[in-house]
Protein backbone atom coordinates (compact mmCIF):
# COMPACT_ATOMS: atom_id res chain seq x y z
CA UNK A 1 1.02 7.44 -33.59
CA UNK A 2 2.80 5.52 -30.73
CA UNK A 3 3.88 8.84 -28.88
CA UNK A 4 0.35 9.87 -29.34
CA UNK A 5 -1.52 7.09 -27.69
CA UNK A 6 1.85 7.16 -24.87
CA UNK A 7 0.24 10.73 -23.84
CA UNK A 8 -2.76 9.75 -24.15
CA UNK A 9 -2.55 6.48 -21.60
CA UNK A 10 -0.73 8.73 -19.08
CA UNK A 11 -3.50 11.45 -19.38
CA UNK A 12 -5.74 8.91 -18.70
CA UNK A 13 -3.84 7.35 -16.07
CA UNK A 14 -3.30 10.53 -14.33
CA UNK A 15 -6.80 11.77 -14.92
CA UNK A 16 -8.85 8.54 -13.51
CA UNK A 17 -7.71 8.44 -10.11
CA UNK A 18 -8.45 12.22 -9.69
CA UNK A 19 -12.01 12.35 -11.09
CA UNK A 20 -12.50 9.27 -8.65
CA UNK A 21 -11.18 11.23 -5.62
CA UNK A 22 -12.75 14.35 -6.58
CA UNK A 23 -16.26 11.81 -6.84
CA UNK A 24 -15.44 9.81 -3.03
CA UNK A 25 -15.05 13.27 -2.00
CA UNK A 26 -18.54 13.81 -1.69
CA UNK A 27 -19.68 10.53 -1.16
CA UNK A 28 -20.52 9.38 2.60
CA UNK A 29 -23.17 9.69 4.84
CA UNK A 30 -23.21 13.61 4.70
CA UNK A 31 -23.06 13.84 1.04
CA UNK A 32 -21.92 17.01 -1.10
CA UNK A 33 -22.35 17.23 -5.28
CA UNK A 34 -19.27 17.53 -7.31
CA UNK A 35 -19.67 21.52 -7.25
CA UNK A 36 -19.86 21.86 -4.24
CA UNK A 37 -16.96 19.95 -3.46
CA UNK A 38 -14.80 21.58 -6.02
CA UNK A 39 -15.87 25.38 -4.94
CA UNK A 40 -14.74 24.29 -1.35
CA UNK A 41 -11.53 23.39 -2.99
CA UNK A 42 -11.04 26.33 -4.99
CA UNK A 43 -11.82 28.28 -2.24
CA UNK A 44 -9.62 26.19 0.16
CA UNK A 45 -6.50 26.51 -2.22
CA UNK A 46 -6.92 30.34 -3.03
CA UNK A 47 -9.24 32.45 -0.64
CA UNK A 48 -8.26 31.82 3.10
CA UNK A 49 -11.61 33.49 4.13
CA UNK A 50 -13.17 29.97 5.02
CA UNK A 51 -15.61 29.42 7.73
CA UNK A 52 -14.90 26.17 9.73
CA UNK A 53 -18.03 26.20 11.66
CA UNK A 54 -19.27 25.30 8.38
CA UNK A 55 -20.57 21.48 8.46
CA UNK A 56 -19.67 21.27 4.51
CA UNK A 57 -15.80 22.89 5.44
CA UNK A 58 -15.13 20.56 8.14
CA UNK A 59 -16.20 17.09 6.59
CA UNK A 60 -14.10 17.70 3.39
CA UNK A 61 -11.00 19.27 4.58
CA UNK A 62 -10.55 17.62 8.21
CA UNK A 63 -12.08 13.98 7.47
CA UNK A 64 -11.78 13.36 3.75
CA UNK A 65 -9.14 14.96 2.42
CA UNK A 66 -7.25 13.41 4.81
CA UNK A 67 -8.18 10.22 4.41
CA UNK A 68 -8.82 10.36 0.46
CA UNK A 69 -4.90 10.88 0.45
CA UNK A 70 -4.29 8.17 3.15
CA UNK A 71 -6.26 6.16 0.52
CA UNK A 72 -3.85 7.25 -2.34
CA UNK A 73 -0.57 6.83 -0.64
CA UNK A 74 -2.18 3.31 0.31
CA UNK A 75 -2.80 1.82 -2.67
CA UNK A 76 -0.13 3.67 -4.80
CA UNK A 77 2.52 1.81 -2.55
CA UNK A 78 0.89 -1.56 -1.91
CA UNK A 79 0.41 -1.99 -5.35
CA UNK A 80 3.75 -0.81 -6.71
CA UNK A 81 5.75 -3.12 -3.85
CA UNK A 82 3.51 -5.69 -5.34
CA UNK A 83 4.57 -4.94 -8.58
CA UNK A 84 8.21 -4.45 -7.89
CA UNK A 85 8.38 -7.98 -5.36
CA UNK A 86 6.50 -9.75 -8.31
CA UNK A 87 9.06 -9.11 -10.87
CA UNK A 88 12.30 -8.93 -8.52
CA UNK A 89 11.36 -12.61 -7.56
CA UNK A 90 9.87 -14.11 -10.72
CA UNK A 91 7.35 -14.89 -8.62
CA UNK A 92 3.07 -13.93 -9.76
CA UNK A 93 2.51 -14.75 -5.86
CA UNK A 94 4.93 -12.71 -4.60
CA UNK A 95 2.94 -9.40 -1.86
CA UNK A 96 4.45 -6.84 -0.04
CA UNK A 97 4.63 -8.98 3.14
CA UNK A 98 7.07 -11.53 0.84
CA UNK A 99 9.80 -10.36 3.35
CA UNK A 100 7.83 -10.35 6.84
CA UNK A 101 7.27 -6.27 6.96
CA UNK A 102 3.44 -6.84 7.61
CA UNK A 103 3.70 -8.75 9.86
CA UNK A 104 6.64 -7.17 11.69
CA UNK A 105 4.48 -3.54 11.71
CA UNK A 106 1.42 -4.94 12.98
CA UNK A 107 3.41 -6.58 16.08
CA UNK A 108 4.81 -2.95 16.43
CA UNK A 109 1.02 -1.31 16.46
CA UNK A 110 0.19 -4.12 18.72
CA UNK A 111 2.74 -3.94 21.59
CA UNK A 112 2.11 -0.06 21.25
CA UNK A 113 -1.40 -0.44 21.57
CA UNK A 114 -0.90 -2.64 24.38
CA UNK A 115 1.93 -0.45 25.85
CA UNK A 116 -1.12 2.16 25.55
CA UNK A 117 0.57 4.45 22.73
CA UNK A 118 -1.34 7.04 21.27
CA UNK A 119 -1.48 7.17 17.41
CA UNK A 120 1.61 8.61 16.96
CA UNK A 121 3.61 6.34 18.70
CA UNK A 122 1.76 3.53 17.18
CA UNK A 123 2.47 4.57 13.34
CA UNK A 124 6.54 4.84 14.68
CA UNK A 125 6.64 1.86 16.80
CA UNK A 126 4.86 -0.06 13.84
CA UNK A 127 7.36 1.54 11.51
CA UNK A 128 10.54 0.54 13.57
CA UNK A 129 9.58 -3.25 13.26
CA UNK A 130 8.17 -3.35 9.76
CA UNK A 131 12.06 -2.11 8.90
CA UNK A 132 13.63 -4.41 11.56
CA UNK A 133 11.75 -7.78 10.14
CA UNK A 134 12.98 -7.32 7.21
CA UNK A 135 16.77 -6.57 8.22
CA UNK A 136 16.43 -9.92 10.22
CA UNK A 137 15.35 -12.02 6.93
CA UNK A 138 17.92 -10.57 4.61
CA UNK A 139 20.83 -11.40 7.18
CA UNK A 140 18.96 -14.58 7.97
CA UNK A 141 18.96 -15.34 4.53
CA UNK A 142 22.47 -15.37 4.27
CA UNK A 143 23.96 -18.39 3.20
CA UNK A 144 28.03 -18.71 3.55
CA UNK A 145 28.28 -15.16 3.26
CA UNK A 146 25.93 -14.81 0.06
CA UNK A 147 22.46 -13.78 -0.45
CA UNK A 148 19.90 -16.09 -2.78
CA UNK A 149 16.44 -15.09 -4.11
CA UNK A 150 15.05 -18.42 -2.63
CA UNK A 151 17.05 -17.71 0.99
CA UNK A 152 15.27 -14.39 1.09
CA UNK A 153 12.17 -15.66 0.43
CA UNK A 154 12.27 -17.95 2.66
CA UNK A 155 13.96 -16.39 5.19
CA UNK A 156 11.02 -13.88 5.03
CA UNK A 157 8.21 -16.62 5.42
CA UNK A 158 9.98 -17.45 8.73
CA UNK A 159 9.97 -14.23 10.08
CA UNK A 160 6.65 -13.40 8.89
CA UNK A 161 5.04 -16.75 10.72
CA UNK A 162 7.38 -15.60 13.85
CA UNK A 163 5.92 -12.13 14.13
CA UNK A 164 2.32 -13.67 13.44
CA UNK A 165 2.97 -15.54 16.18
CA UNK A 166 4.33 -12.81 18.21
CA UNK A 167 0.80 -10.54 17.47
CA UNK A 168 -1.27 -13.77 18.54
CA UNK A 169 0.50 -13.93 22.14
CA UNK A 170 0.03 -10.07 22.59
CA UNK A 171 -3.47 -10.80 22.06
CA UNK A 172 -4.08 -13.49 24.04
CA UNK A 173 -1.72 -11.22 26.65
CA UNK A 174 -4.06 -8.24 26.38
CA UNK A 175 -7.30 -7.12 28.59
CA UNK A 176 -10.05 -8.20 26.95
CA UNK A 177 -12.58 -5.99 27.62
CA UNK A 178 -10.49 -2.52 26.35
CA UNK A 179 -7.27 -3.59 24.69
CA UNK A 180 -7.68 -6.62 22.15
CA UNK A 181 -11.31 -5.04 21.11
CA UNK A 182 -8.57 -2.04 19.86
CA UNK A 183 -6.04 -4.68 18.38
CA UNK A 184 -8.78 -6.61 16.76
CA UNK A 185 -9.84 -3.44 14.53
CA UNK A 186 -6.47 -2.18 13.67
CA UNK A 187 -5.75 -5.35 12.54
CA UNK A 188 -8.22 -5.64 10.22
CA UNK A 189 -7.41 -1.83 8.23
CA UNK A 190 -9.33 1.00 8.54
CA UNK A 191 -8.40 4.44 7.02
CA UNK A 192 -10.53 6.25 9.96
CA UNK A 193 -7.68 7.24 12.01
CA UNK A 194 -6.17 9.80 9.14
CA UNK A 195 -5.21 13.04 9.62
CA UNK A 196 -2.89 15.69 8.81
CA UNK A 197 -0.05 15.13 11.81
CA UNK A 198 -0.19 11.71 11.26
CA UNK A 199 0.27 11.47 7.39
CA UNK A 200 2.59 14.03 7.84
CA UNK A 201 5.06 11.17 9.22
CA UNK A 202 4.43 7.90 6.74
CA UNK A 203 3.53 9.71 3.92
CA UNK A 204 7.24 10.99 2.79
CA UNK A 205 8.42 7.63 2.95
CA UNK A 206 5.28 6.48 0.78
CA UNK A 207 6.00 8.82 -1.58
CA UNK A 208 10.00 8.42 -1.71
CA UNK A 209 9.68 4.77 -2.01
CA UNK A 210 7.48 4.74 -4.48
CA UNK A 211 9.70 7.08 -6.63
CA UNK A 212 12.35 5.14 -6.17
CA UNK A 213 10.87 1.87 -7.97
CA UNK A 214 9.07 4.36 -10.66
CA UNK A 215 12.48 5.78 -11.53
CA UNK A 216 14.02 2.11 -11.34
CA UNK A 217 11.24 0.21 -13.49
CA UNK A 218 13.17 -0.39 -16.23
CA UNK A 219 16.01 -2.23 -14.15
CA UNK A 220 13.01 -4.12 -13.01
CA UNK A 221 12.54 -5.51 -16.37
CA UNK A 222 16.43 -6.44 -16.64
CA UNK A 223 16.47 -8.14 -12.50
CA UNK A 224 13.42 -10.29 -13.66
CA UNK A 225 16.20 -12.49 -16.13
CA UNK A 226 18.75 -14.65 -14.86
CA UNK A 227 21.41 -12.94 -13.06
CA UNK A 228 24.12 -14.06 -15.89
CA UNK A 229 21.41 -11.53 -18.05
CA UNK A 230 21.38 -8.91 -16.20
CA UNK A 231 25.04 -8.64 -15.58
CA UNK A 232 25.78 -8.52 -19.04
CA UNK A 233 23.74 -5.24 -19.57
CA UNK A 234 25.69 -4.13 -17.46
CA UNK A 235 22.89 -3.79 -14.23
CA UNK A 236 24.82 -3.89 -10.67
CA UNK A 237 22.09 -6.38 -9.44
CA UNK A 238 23.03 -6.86 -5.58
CA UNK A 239 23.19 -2.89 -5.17
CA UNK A 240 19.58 -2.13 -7.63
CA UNK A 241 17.89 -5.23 -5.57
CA UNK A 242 19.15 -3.94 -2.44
CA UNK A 243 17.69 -0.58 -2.93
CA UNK A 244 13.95 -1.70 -4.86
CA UNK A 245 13.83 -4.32 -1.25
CA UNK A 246 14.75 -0.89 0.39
CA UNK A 247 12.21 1.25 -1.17
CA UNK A 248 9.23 -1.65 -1.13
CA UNK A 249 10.08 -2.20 2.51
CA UNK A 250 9.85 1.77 3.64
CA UNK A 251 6.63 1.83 1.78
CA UNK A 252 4.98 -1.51 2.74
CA UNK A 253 6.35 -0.33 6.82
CA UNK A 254 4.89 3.25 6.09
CA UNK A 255 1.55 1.78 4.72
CA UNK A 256 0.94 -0.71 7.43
CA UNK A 257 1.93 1.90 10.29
CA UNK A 258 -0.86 4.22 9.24
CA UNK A 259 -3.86 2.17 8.32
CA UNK A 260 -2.75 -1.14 9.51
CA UNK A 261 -2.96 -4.55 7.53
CA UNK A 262 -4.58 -4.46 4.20
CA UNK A 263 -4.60 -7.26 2.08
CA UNK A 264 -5.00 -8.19 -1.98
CA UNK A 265 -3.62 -4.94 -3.05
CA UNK A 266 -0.72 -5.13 -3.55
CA UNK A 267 -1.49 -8.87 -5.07
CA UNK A 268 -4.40 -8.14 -7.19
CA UNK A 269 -3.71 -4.57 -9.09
CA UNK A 270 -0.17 -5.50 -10.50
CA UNK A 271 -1.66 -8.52 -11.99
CA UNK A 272 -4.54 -6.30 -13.82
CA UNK A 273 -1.75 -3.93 -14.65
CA UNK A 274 -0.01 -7.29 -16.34
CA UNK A 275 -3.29 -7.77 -18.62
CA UNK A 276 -3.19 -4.06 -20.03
CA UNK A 277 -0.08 -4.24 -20.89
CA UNK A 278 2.00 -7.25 -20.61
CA UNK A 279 5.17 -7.61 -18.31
CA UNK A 280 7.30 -4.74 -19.08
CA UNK A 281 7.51 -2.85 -15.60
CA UNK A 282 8.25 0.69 -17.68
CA UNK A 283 4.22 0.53 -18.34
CA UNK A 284 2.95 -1.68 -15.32
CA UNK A 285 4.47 0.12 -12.63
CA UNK A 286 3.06 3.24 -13.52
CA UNK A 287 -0.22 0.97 -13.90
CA UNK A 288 -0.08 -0.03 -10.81
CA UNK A 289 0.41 3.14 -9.26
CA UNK A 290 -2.64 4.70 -10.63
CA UNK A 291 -5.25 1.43 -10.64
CA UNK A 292 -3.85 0.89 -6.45
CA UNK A 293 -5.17 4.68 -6.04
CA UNK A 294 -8.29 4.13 -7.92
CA UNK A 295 -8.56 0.59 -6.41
CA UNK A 296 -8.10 1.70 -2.33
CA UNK A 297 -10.40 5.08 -2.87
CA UNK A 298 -12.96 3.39 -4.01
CA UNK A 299 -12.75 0.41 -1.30
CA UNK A 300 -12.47 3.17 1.41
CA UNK A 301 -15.38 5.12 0.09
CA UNK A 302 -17.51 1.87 0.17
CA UNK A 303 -16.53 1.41 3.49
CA UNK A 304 -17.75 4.52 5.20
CA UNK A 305 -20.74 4.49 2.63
CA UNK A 306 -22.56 1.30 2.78
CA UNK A 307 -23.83 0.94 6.23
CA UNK A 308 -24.58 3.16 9.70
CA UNK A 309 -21.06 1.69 10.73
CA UNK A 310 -17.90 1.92 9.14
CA UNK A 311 -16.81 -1.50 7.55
CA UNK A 312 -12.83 -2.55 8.01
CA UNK A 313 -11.26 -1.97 4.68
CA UNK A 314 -9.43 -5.26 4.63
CA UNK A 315 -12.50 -6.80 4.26
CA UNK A 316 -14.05 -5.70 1.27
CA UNK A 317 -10.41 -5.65 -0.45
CA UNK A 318 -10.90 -9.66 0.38
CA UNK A 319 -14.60 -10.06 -0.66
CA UNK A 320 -13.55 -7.70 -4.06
CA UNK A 321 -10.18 -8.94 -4.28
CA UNK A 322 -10.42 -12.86 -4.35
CA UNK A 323 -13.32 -12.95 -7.22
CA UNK A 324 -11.28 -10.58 -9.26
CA UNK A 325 -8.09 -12.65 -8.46
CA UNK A 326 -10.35 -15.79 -9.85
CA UNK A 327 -11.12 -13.83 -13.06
CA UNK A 328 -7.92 -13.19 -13.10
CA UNK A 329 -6.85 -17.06 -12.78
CA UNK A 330 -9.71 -18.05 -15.20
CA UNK A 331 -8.46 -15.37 -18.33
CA UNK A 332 -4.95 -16.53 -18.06
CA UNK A 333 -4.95 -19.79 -17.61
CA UNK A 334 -2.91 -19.10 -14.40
CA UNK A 335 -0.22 -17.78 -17.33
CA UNK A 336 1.55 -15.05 -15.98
């Protein structure tokens, strides 16, 4: 009976995100029904005769395809770093940007905006220093040749506020009338700028990353105890730490470098996840994975639906994200 309802949650888990993306498809100002939108598929995937003059052909395969997977990638890996940071720190609190790679990859979009980049060199520039804030706060957290949770953490806070500050100077720095108007908006997330070329570049690390902590979720459960614990079942903790930090870090950089700074993900979904189904990571990281997709589609698909003018993402995943973090305070008890 267990196996049964086991196949039956990752059916459903698997199933829900695509029915939703298969739906957002067709949503948007130019709207398409469902069969529409899966006959251009079909015919996409297996008859090459397709006319791209066709209005229909060019919304869905060079606008949101693209950005439906953008979407995807998105919240699959700001939730599961969520999920992974949560649990490797004990701490319910605990986001993607614990260790400064946030902030470190928006000052890299902003000095390449400002250095007058094109997209490209934005996503690697933002990239480099998402990966190089967090190599500074894991040797700044290093304490008489030893690494501590707590130094970590705090070593990332630091860097984090240093690189915020950083980003403000650039902006009060750059032109006003053309530059920080272009800052401003990246800043605040938007999935407008996806496209084939450019997920071609984040999107492997995305997807490694976030293999990486699937195939390591039940060493998650094992790095949440004391370190005594996990020693004695027989878990190399420094190198399986090293490696989820690794893994959350490539996909937090990755994430932030295509669709800049998106908040509440990656805080929000793990914690629903924990609700389902309780703290063992072998069910909430998978969870995670598939309520982040479900989550960020839908949030994009609201954003280029509701109004003549596209809406930054981070700021419905705020307005939706902080009254369902509430709920989430008020059912709980603030119990993790």
């Amino acid at each position: 009976m267990k196996s049964i309802k086991s196949v039956l949650l990752t059916l459903a888990l698997i199933a829900l995100p695509v029915l939703i993306a298969i739906v957002s498809l067709g949503c948007g100002r130019y709207e398409m029904s469902m069969i529409d939108t899966l006959s251009l598929i079909y015919q996409g995937l297996f008859n090459s005769g397709l006319n791209f003059d066709n209005t229909e052909v060019t919304v869905l395969f060079n606008l949101r395809i693209p950005r439906v997977i953008l979407a995807a990638l998105a919240g699959a890996g700001l939730a599961v770093s969520g999920a992974s940071f949560q649990s490797l720190f004990t701490n319910p609190l605990a986001t993607p940007d614990t260790l400064g790679v946030a902030s470190g990859a928006s000052f890299g979009a902003v000095l390449a905006i400002m250095l007058g980049f094109d997209l490209i060199g934005i996503q690697i520039l933002a990239f480099i220093f998402g990966l190089l804030a967090v190599g500074l706060a894991y040797q700044v957290g290093m304490f008489q040749g030893k690494r501590s949770i707590i130094s970590i953490i705090l070593a990332g806070i630091v860097i984090s506020a240093l690189f915020g500050a950083l980003i403000s100077l650039l902006k009060y720095l750059a032109d006003p009338q053309d530059v920080l108007p272009s800052i401003t908006y990246w800043l605040m997330g938007s999935l407008s700028r996806a496209s084939y070329p450019y997920l071609a570049i984040g999107a492997p690390f995305v997807i490694l990353g976030v293999l990486t902590i699937f195939l390591m979720r039940w060493k998650l459960n094992a790095l949440s105890l004391d370190e005594d614990e996990a020693l004695s079942l027989g878990i190399n903790v420094k190198r399986s730490r090293a490696i989820i930090i690794v893994a959350s870090t490539f996909v937090t950089a990755s994430c932030v470098s295509m669709c800049g700074q998106i908040g509440w993900v990656g805080l929000v979904v793990p914690h629903i996840a924990r609700m389902v189904f309780g703290s063992d990571n072998r069910y909430v990281v998978p969870t995670s994975i598939s309520f982040g997709i479900i989550f960020m589609i839908v949030m994009d698909t609201l954003s280029r639906s509701l109004g003549p003018a596209e809406l930054p993402v981070s700021i419905l995943t705020a307005l939706i994200g902080a009254p369902l973090f509430i709920i989430l305070i008020k059912k709980t008890g603030g119990n993790w």
